[in-house]
PDB file of N, CA and C in Angstrom:
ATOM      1  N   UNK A   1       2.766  11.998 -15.002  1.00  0.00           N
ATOM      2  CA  UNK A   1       3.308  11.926 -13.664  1.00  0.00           C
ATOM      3  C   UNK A   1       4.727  12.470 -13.675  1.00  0.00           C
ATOM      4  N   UNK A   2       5.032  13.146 -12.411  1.00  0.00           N
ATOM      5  CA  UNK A   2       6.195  13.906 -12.584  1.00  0.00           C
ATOM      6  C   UNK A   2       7.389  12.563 -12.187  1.00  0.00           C
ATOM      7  N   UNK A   3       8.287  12.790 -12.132  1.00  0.00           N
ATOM      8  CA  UNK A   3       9.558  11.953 -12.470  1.00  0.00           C
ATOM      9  C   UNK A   3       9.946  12.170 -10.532  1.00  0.00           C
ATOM     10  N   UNK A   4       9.999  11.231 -10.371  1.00  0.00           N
ATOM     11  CA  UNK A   4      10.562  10.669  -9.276  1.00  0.00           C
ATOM     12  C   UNK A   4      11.778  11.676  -8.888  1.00  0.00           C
ATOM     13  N   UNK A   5      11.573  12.066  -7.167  1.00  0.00           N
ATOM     14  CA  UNK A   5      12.832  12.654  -7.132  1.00  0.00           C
ATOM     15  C   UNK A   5      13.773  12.370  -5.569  1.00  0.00           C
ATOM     16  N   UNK A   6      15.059  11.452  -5.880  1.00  0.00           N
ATOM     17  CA  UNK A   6      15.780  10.890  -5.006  1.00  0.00           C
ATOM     18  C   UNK A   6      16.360  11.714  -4.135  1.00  0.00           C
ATOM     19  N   UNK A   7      16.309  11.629  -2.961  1.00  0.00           N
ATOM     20  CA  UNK A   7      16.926  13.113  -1.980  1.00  0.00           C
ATOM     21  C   UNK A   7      17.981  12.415  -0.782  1.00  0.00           C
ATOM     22  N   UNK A   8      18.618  10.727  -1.238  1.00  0.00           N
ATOM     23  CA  UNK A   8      19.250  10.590   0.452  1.00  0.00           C
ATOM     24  C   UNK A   8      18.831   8.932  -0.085  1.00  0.00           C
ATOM     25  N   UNK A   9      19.829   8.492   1.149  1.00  0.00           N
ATOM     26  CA  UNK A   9      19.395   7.066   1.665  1.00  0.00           C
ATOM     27  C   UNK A   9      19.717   7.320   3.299  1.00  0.00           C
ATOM     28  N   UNK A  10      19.365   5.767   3.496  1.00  0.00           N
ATOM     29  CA  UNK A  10      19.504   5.602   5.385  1.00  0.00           C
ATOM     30  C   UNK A  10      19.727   4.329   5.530  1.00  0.00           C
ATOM     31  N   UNK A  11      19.772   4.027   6.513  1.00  0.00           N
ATOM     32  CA  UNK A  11      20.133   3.051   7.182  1.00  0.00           C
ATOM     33  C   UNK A  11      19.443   2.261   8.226  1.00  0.00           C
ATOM     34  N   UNK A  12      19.308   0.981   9.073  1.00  0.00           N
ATOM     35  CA  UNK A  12      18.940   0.463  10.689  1.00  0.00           C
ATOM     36  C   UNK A  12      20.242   0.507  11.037  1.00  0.00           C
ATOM     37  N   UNK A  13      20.430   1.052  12.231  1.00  0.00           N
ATOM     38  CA  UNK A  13      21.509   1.119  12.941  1.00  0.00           C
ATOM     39  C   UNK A  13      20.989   0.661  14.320  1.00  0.00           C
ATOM     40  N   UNK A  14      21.666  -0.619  15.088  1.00  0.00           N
ATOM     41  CA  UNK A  14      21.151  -0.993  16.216  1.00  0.00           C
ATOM     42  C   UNK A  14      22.089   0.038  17.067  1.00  0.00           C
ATOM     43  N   UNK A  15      21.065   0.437  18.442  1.00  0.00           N
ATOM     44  CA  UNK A  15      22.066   1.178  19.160  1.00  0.00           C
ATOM     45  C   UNK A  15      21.577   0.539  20.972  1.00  0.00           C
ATOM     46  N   UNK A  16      22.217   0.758  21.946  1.00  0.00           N
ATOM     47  CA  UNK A  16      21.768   0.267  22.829  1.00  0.00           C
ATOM     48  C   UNK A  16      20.019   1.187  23.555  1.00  0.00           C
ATOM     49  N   UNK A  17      19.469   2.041  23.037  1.00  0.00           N
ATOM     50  CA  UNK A  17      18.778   2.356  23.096  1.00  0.00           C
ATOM     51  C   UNK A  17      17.504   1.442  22.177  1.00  0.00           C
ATOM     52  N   UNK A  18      17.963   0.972  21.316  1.00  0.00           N
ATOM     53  CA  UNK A  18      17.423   0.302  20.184  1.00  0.00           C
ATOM     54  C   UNK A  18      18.053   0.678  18.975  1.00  0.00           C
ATOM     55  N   UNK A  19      16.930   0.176  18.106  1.00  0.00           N
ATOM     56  CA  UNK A  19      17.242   0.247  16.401  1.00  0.00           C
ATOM     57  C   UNK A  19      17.183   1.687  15.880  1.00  0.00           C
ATOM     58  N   UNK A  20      17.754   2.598  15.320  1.00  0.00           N
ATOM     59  CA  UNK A  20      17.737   4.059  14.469  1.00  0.00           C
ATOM     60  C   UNK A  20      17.484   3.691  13.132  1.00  0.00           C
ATOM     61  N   UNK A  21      17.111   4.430  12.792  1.00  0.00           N
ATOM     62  CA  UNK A  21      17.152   4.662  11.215  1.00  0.00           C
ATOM     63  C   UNK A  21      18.173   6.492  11.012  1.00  0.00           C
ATOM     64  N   UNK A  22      19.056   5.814  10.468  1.00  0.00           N
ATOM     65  CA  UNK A  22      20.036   6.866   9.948  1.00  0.00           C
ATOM     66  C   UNK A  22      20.226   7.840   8.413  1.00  0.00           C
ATOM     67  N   UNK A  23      19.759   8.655   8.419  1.00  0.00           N
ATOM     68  CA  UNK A  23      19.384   9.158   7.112  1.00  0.00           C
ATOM     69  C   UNK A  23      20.586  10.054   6.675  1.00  0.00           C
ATOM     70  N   UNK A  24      21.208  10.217   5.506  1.00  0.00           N
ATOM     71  CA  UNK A  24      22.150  11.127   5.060  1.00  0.00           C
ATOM     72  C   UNK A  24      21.647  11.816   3.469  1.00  0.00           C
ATOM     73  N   UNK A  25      22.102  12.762   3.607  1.00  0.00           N
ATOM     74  CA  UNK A  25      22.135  13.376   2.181  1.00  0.00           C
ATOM     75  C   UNK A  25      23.068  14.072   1.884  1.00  0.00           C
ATOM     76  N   UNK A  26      23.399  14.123   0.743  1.00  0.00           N
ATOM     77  CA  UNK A  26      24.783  14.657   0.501  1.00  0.00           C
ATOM     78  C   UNK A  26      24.293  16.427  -0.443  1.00  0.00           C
ATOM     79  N   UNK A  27      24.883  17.257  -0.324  1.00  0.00           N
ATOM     80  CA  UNK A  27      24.728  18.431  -0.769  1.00  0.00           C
ATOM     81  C   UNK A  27      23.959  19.023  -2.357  1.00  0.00           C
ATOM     82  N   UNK A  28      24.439  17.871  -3.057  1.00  0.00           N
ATOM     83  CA  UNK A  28      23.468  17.364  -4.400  1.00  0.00           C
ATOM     84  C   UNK A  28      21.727  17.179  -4.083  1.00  0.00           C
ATOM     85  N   UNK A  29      21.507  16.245  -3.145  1.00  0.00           N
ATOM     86  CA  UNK A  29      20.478  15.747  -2.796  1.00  0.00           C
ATOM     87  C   UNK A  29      19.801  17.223  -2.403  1.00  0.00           C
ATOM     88  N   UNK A  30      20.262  18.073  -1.105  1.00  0.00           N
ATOM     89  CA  UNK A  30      19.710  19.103  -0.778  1.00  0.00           C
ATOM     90  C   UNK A  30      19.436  20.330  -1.842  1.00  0.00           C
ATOM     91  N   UNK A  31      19.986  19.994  -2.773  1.00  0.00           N
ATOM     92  CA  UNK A  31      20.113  21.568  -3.956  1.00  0.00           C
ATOM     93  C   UNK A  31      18.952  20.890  -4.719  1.00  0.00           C
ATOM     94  N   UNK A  32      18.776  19.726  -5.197  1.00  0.00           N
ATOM     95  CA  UNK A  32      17.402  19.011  -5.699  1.00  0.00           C
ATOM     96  C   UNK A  32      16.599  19.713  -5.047  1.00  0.00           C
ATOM     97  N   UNK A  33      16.255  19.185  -3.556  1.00  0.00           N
ATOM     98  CA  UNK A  33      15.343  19.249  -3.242  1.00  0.00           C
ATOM     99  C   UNK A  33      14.991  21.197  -2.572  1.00  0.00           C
ATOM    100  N   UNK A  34      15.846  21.953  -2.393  1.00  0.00           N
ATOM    101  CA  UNK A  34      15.402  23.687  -2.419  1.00  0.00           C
ATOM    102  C   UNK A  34      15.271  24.479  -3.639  1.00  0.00           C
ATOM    103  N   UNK A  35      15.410  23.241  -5.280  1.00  0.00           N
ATOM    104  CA  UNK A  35      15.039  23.292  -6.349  1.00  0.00           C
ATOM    105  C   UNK A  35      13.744  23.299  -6.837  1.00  0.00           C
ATOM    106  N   UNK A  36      12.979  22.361  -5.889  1.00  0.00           N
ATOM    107  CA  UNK A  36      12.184  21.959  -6.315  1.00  0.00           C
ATOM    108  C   UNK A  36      10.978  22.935  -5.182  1.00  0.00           C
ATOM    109  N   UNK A  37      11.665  23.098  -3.832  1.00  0.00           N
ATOM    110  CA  UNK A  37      10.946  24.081  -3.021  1.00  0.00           C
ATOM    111  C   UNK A  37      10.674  25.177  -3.737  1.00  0.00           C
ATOM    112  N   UNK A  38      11.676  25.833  -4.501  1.00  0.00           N
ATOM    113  CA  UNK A  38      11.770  27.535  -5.143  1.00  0.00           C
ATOM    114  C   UNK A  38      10.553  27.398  -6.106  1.00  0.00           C
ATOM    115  N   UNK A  39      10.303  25.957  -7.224  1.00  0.00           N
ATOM    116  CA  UNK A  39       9.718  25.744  -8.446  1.00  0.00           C
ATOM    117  C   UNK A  39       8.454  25.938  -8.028  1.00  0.00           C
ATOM    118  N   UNK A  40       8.152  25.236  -6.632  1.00  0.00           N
ATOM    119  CA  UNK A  40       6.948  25.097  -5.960  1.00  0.00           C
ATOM    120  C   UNK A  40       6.337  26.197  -5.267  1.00  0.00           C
ATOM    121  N   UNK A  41       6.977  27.047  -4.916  1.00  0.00           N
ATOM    122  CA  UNK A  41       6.802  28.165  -3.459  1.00  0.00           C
ATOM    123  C   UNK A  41       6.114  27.730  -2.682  1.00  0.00           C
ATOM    124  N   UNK A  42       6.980  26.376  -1.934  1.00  0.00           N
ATOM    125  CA  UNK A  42       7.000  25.872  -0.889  1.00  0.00           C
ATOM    126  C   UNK A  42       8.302  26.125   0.170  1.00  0.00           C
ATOM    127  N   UNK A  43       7.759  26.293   1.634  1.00  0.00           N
ATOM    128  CA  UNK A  43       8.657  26.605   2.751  1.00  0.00           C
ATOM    129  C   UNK A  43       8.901  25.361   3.086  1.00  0.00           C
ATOM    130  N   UNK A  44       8.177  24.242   3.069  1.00  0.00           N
ATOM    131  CA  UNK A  44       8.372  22.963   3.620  1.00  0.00           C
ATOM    132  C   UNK A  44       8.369  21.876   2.492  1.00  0.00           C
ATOM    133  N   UNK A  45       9.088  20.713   3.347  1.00  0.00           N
ATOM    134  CA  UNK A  45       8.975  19.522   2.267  1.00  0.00           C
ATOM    135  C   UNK A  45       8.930  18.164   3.340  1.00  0.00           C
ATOM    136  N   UNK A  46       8.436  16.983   2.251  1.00  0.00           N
ATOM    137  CA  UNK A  46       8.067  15.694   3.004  1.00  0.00           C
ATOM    138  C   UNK A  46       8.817  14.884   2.257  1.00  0.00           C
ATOM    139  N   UNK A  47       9.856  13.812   2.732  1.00  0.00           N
ATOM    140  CA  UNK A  47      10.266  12.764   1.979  1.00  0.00           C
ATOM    141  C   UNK A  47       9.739  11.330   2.670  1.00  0.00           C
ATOM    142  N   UNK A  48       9.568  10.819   2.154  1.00  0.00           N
ATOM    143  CA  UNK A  48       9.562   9.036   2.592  1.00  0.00           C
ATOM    144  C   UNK A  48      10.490   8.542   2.455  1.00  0.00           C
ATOM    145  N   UNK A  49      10.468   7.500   3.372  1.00  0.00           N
ATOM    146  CA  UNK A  49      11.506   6.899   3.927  1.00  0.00           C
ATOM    147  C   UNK A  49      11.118   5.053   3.378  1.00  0.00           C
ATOM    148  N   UNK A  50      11.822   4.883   2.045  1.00  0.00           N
ATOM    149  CA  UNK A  50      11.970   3.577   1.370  1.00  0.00           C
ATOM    150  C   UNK A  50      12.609   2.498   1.515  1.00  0.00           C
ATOM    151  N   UNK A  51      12.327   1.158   1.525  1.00  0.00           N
ATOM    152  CA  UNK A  51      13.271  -0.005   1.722  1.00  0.00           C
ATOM    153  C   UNK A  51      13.466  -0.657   0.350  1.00  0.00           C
ATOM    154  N   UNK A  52      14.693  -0.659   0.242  1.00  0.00           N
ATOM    155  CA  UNK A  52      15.355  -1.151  -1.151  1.00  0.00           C
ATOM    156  C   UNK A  52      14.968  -2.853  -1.599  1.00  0.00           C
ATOM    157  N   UNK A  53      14.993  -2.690  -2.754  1.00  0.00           N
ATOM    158  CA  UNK A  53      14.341  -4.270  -2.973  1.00  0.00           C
ATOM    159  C   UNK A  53      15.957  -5.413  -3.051  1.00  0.00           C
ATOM    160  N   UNK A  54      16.812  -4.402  -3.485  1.00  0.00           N
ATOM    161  CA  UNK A  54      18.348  -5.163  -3.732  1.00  0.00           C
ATOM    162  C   UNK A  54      18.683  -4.864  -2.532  1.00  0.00           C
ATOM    163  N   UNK A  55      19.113  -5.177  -1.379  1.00  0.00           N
ATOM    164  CA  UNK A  55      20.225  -4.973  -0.524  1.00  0.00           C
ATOM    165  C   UNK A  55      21.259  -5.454  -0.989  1.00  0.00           C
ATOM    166  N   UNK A  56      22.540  -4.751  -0.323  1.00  0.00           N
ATOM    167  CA  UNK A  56      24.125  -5.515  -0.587  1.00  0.00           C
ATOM    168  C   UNK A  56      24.418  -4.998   1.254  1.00  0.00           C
ATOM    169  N   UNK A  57      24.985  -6.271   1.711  1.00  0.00           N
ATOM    170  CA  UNK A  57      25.575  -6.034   2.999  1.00  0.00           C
ATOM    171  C   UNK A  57      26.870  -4.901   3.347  1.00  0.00           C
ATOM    172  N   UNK A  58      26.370  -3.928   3.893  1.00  0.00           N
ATOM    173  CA  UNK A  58      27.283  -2.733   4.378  1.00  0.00           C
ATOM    174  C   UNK A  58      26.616  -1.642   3.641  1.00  0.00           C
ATOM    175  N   UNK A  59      26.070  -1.349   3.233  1.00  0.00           N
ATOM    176  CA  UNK A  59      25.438  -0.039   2.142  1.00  0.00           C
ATOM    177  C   UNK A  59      24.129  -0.150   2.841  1.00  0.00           C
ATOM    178  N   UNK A  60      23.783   1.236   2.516  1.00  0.00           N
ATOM    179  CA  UNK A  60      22.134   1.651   2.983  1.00  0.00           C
ATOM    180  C   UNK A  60      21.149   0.672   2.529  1.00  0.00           C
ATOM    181  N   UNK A  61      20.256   0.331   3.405  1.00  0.00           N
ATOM    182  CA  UNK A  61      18.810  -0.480   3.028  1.00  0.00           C
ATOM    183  C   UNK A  61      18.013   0.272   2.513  1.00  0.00           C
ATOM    184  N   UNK A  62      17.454   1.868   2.640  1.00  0.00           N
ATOM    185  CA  UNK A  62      16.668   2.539   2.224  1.00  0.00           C
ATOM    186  C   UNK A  62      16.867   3.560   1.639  1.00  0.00           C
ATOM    187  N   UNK A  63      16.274   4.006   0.935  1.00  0.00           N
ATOM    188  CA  UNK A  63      16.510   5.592   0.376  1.00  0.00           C
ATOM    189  C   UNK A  63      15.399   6.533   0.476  1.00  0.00           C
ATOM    190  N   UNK A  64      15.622   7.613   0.224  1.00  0.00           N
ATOM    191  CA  UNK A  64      14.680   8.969   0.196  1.00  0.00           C
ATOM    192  C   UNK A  64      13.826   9.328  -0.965  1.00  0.00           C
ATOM    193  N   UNK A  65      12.646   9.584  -0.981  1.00  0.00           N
ATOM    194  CA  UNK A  65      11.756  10.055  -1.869  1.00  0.00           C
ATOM    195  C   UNK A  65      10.950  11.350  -1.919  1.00  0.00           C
ATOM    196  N   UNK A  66      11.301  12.226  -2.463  1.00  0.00           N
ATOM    197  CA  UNK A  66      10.604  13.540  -1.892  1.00  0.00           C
ATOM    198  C   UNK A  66       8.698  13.218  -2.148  1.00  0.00           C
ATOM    199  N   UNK A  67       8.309  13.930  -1.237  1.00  0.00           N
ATOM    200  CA  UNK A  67       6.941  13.659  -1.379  1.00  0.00           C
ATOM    201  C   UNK A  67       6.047  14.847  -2.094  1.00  0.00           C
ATOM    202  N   UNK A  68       6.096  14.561  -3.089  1.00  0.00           N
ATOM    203  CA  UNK A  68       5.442  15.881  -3.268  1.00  0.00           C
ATOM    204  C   UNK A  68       4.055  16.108  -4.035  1.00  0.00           C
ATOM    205  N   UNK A  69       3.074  15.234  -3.217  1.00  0.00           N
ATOM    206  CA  UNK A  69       1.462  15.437  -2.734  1.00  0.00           C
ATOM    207  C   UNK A  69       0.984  16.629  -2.816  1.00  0.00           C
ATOM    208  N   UNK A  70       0.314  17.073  -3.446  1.00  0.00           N
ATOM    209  CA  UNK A  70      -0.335  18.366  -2.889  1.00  0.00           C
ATOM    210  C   UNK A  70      -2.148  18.192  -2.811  1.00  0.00           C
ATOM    211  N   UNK A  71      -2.403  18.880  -1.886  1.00  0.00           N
ATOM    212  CA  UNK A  71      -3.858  18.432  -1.566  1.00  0.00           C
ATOM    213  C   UNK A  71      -4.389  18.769  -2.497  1.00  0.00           C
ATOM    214  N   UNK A  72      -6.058  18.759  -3.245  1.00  0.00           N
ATOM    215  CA  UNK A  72      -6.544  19.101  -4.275  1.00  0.00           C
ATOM    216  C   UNK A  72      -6.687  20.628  -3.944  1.00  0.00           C
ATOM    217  N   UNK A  73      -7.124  21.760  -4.693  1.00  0.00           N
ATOM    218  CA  UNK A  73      -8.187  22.514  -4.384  1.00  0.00           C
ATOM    219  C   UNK A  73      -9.895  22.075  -3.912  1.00  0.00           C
ATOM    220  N   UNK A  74      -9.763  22.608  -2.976  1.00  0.00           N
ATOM    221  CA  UNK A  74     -11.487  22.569  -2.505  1.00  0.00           C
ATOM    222  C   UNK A  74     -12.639  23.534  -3.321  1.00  0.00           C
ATOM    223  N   UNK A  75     -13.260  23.057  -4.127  1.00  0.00           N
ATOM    224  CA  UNK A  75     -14.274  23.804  -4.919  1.00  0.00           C
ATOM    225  C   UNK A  75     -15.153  24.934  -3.671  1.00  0.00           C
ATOM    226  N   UNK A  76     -15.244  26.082  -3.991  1.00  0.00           N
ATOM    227  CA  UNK A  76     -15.852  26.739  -2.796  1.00  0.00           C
ATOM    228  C   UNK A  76     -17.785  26.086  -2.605  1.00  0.00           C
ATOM    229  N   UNK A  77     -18.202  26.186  -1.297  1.00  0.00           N
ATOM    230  CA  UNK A  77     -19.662  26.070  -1.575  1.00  0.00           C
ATOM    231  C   UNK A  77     -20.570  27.074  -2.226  1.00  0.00           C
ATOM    232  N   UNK A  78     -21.472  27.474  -3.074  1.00  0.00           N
ATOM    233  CA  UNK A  78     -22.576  28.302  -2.983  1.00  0.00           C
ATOM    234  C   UNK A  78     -22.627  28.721  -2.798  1.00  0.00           C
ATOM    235  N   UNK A  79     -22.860  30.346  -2.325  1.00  0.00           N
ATOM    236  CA  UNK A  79     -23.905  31.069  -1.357  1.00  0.00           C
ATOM    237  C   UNK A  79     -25.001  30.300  -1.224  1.00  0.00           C
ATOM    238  N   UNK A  80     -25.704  30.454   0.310  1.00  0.00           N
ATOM    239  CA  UNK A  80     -27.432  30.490   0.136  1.00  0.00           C
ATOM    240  C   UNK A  80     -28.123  31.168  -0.917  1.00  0.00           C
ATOM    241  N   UNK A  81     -29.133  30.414  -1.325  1.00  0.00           N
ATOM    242  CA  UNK A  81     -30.265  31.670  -1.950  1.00  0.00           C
ATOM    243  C   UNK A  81     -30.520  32.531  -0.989  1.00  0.00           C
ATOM    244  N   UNK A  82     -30.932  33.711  -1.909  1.00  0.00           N
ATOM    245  CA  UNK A  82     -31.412  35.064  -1.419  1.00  0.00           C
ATOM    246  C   UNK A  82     -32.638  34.599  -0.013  1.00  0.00           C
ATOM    247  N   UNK A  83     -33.655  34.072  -1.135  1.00  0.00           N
ATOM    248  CA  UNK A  83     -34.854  33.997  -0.233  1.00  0.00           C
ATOM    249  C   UNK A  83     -35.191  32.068   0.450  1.00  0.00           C
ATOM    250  N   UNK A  84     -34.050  31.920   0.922  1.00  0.00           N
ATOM    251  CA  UNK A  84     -34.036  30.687   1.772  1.00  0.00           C
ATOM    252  C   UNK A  84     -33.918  31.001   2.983  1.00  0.00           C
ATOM    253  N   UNK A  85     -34.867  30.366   4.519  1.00  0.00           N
ATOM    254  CA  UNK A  85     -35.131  31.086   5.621  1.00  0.00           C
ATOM    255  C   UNK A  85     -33.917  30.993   6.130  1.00  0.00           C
ATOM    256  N   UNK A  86     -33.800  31.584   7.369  1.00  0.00           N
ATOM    257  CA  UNK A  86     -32.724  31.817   8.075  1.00  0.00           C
ATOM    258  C   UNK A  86     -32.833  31.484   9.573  1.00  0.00           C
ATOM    259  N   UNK A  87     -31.570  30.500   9.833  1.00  0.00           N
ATOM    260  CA  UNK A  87     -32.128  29.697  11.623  1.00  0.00           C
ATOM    261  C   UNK A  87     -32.644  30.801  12.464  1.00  0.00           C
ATOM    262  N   UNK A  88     -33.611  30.556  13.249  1.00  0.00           N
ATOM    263  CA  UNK A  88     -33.864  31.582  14.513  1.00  0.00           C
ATOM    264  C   UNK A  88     -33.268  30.994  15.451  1.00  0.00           C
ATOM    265  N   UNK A  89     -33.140  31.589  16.751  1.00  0.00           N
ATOM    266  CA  UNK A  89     -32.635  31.108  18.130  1.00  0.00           C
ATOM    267  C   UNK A  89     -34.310  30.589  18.827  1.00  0.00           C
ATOM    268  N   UNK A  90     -35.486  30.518  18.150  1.00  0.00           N
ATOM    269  CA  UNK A  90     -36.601  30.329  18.850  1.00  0.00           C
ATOM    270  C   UNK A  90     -36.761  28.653  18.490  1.00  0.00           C
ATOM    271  N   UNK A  91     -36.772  27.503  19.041  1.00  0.00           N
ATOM    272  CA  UNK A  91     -36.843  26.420  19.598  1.00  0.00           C
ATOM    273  C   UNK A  91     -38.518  26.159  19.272  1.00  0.00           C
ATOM    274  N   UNK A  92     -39.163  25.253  18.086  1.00  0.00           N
ATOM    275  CA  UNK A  92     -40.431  25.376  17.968  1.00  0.00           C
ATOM    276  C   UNK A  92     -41.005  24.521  19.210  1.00  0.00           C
ATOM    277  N   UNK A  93     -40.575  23.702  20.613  1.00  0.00           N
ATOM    278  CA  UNK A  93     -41.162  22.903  21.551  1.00  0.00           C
ATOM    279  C   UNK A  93     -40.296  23.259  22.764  1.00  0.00           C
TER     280      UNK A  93
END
């Protein structure tokens, strides 16, 4: 398994609209992560958004996790056999 890669923390910030979640990253965090875009030849990226098991009052509750999932390959299907029939548009009833 590849090694965990930290990109940011955030925050709840109540606002009179409601609650935000406030995310920052600092310029380190971003060079990680268009590091890891270039390694990949990926245009896009996904992080999650984590809640810390230690809080300390005034510091971020959560931090950033890059996500980096990639779907499997899909095995292609078969061809048909050669001599397997082929649908008609004729309706046997």
């Amino acid at each position: 398994m590849a090694e965990k890669i930290y990109c940011g923390n955030s925050k709840i910030i109540s606002t009179q609209y409601g609650d935000l979640l406030k995310c920052s990253m600092h310029k380190d965090d971003i060079n990680k992560v268009v590091k890891w875009m270039n390694e990949n030849n990926s245009d896009w990226f996904n992080f999650s958004v984590k809640e810390k098991q230690n809080k300390v009052e005034g510091k971020p509750t959560h931090y950033l996790e890059l996500d980096e999932w990639k779907p499997q390959a899909q095995p292609t299907p078969p061809p048909p056999p050669e001599n397997s029939p082929t649908p008609s548009d004729d309706l046997p009833f």
